[in-house]
PDB file of N, CA and C in Angstrom:
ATOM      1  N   UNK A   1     111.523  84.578  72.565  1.00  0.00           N
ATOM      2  CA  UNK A   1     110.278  83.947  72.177  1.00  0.00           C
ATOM      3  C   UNK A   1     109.597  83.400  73.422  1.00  0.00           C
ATOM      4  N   UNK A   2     108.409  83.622  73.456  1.00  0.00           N
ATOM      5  CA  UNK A   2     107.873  83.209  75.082  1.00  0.00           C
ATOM      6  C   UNK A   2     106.982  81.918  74.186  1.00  0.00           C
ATOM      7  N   UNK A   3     106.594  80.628  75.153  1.00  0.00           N
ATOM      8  CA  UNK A   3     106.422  79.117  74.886  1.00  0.00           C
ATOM      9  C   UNK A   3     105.053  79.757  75.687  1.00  0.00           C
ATOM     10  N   UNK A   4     103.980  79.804  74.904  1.00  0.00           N
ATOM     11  CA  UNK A   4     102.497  79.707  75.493  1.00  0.00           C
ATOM     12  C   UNK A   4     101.550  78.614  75.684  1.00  0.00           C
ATOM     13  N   UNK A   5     102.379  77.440  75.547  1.00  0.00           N
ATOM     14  CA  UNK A   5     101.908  76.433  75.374  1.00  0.00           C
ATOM     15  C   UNK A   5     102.655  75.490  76.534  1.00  0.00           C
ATOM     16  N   UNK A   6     103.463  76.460  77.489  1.00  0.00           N
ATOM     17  CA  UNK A   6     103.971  75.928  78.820  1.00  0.00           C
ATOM     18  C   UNK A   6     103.261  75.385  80.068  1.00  0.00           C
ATOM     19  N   UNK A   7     103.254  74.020  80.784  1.00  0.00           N
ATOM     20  CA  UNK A   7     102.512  73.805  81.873  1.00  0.00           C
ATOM     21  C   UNK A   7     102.993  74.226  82.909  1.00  0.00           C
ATOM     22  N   UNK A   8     102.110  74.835  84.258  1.00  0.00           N
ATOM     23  CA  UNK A   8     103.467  75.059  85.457  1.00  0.00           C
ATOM     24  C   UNK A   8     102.486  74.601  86.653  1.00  0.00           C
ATOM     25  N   UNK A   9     103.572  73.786  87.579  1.00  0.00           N
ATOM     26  CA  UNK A   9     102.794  73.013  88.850  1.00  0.00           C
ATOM     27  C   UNK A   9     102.389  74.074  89.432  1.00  0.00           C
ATOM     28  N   UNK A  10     100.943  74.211  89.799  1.00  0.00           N
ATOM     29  CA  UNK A  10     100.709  74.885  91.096  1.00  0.00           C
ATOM     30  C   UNK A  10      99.708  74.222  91.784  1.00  0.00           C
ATOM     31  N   UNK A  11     100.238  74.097  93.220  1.00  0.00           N
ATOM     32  CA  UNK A  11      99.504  73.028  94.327  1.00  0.00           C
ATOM     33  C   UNK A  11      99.316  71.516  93.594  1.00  0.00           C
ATOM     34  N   UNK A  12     100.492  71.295  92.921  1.00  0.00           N
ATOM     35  CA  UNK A  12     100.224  70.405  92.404  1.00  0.00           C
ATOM     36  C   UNK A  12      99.769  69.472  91.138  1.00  0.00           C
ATOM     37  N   UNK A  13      99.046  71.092  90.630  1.00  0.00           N
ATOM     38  CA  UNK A  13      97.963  70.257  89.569  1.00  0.00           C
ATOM     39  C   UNK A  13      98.486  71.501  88.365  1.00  0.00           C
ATOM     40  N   UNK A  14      99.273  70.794  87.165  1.00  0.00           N
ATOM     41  CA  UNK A  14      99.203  71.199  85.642  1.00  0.00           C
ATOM     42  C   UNK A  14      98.633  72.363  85.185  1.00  0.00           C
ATOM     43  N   UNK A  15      98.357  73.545  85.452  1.00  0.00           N
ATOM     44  CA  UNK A  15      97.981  74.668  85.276  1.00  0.00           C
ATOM     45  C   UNK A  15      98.643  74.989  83.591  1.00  0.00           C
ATOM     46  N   UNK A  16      97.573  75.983  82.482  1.00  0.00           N
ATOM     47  CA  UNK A  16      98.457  76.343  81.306  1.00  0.00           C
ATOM     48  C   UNK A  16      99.444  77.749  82.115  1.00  0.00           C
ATOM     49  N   UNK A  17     100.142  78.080  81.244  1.00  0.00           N
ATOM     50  CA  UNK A  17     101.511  78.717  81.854  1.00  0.00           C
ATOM     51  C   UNK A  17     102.252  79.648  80.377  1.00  0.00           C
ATOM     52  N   UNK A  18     103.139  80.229  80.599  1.00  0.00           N
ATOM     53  CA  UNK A  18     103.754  80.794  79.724  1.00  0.00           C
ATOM     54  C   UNK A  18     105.824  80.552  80.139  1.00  0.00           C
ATOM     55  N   UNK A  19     106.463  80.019  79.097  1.00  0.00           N
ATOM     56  CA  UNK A  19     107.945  80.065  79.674  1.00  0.00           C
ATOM     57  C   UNK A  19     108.396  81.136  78.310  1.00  0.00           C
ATOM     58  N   UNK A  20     110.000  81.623  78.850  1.00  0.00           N
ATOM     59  CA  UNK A  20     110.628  82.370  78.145  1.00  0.00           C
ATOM     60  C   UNK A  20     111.901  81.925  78.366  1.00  0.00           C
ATOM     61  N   UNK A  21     112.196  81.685  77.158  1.00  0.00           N
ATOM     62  CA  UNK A  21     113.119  80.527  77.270  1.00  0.00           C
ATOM     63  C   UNK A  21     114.232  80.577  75.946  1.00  0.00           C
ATOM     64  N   UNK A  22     114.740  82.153  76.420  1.00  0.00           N
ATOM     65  CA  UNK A  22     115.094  82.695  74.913  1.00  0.00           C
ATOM     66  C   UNK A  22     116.705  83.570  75.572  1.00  0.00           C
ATOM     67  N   UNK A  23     116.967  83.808  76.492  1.00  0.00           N
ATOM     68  CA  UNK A  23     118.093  84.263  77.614  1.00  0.00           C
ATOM     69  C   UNK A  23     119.193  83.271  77.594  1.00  0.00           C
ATOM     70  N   UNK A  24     120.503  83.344  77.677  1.00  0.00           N
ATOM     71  CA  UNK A  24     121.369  82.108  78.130  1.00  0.00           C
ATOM     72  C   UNK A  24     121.602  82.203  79.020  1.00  0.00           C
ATOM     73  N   UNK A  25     121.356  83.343  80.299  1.00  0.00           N
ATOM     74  CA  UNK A  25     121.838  83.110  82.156  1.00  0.00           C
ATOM     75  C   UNK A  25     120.540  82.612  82.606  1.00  0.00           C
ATOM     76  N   UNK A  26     119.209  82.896  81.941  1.00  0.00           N
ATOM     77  CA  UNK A  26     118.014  82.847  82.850  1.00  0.00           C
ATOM     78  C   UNK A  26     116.831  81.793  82.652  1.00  0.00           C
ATOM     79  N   UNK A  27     116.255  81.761  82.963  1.00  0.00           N
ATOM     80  CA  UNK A  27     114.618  80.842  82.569  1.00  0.00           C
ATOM     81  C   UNK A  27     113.548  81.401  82.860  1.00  0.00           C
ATOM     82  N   UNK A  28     112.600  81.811  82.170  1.00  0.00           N
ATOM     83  CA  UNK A  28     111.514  82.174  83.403  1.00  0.00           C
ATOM     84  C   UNK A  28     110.108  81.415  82.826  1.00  0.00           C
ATOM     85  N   UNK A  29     109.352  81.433  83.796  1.00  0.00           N
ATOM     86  CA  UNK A  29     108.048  80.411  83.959  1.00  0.00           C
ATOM     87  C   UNK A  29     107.255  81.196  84.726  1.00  0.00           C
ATOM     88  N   UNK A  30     106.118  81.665  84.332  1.00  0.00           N
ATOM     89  CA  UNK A  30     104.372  81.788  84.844  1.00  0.00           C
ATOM     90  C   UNK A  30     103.445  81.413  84.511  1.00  0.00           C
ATOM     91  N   UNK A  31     102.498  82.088  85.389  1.00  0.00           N
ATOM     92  CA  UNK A  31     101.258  81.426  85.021  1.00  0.00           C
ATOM     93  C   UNK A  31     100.280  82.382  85.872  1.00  0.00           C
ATOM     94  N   UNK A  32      98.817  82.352  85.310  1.00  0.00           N
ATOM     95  CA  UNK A  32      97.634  82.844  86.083  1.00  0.00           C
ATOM     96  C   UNK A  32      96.931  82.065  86.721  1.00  0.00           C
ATOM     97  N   UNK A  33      96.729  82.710  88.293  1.00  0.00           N
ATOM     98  CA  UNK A  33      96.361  82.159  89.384  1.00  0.00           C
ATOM     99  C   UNK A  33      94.880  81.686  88.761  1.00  0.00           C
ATOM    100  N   UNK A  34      93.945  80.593  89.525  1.00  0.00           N
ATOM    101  CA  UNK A  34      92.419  80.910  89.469  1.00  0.00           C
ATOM    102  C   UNK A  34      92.210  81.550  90.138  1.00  0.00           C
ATOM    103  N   UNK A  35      92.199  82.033  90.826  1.00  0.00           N
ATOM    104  CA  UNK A  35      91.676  82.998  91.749  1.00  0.00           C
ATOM    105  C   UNK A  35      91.891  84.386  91.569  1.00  0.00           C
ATOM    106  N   UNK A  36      92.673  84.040  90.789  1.00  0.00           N
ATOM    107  CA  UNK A  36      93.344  86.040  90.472  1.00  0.00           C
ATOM    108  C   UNK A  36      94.810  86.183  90.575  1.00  0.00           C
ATOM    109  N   UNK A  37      95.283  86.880  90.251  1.00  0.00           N
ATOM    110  CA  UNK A  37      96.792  87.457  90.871  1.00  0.00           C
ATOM    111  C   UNK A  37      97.167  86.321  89.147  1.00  0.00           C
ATOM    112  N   UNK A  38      98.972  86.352  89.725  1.00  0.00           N
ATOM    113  CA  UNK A  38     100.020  85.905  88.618  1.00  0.00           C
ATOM    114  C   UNK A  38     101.470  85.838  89.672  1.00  0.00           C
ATOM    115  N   UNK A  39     101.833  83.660  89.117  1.00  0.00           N
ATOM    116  CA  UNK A  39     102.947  83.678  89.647  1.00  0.00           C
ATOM    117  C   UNK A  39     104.050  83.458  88.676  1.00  0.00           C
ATOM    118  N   UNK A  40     105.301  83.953  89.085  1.00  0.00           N
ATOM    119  CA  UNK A  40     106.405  83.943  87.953  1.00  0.00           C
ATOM    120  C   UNK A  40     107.604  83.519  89.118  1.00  0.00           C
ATOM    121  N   UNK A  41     108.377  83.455  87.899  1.00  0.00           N
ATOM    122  CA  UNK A  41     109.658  82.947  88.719  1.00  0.00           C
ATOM    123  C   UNK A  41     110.930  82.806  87.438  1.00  0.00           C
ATOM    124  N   UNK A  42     112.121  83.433  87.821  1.00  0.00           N
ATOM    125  CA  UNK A  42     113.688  83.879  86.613  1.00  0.00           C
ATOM    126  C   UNK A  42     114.258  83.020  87.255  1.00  0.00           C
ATOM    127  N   UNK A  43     114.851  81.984  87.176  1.00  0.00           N
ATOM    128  CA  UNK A  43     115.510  81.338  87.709  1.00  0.00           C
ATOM    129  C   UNK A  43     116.870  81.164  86.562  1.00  0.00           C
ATOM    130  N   UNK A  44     118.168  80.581  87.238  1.00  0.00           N
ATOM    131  CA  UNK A  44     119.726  80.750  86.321  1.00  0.00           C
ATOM    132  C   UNK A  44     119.476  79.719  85.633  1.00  0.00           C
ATOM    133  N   UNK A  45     119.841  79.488  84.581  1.00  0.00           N
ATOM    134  CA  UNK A  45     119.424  78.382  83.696  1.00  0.00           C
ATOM    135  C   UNK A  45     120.883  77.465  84.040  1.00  0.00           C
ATOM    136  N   UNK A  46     121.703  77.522  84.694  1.00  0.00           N
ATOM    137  CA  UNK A  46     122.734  76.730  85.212  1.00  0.00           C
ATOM    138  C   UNK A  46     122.079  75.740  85.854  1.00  0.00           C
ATOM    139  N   UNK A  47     121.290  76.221  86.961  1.00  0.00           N
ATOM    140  CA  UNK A  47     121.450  75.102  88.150  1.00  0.00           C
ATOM    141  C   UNK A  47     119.774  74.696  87.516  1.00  0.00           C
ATOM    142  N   UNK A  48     119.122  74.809  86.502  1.00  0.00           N
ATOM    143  CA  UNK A  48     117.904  73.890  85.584  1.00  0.00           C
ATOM    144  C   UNK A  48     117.664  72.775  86.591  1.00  0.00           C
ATOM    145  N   UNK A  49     119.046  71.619  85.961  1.00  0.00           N
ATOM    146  CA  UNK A  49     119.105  70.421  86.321  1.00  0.00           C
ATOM    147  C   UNK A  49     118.777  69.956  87.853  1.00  0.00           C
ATOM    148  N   UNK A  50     118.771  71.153  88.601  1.00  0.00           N
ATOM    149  CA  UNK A  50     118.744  70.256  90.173  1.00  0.00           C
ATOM    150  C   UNK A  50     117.614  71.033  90.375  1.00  0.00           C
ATOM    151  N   UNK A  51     116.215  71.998  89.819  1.00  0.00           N
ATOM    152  CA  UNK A  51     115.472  72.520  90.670  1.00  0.00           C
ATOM    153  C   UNK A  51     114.097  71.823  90.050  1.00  0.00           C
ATOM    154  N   UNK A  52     113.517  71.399  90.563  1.00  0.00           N
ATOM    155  CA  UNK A  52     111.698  71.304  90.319  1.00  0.00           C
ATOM    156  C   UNK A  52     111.179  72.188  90.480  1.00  0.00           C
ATOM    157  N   UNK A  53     110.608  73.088  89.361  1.00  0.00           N
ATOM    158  CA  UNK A  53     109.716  74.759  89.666  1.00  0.00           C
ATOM    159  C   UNK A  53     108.290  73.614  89.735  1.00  0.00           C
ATOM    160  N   UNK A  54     107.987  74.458  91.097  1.00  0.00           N
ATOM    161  CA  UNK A  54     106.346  73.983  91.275  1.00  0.00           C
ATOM    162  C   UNK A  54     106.389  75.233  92.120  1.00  0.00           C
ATOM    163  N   UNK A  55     104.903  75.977  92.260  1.00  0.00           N
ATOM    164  CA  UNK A  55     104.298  76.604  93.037  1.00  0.00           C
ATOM    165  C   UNK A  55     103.520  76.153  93.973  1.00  0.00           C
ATOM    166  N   UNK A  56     103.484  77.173  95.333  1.00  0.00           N
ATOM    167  CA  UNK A  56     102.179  76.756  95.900  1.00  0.00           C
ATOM    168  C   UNK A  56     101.422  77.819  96.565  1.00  0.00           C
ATOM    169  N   UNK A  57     100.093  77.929  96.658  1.00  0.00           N
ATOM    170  CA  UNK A  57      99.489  78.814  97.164  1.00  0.00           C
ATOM    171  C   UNK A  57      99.337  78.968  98.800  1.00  0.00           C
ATOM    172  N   UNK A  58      99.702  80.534  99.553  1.00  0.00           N
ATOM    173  CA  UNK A  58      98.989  80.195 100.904  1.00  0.00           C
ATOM    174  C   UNK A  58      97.871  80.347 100.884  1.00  0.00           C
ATOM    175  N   UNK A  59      97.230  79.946 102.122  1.00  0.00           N
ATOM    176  CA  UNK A  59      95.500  80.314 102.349  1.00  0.00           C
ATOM    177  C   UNK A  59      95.609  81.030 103.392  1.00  0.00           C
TER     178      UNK A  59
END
């Protein structure tokens, strides 16, 4: 089941997002850039507890 109602940091600021959150090894979290493009990220749903998912953009 994907959570469309997910927020995800990018540069900081609360962006809407999509999680999938339906796996027992994995997690995953995206979202659409403003500017264009799409960031994602599968991370192990073990180590959850110690990571802060935030994005950031280069310029």
């Amino acid at each position: 089941m994907v959570n469309d109602q997910a927020s995800v940091l990018v540069n900081g600021v609360g962006v809407p997002g999509a999680a999938v959150d339906t796996y027992p090894f994995v997690y995953g979290i995206g979202a659409e850039l403003a500017g264009g493009g799409v960031v994602t990220a599968v991370l192990p749903r073990a180590e959850l507890k110690r990571i802060q998912i935030q994005f950031t953009t280069r310029r």
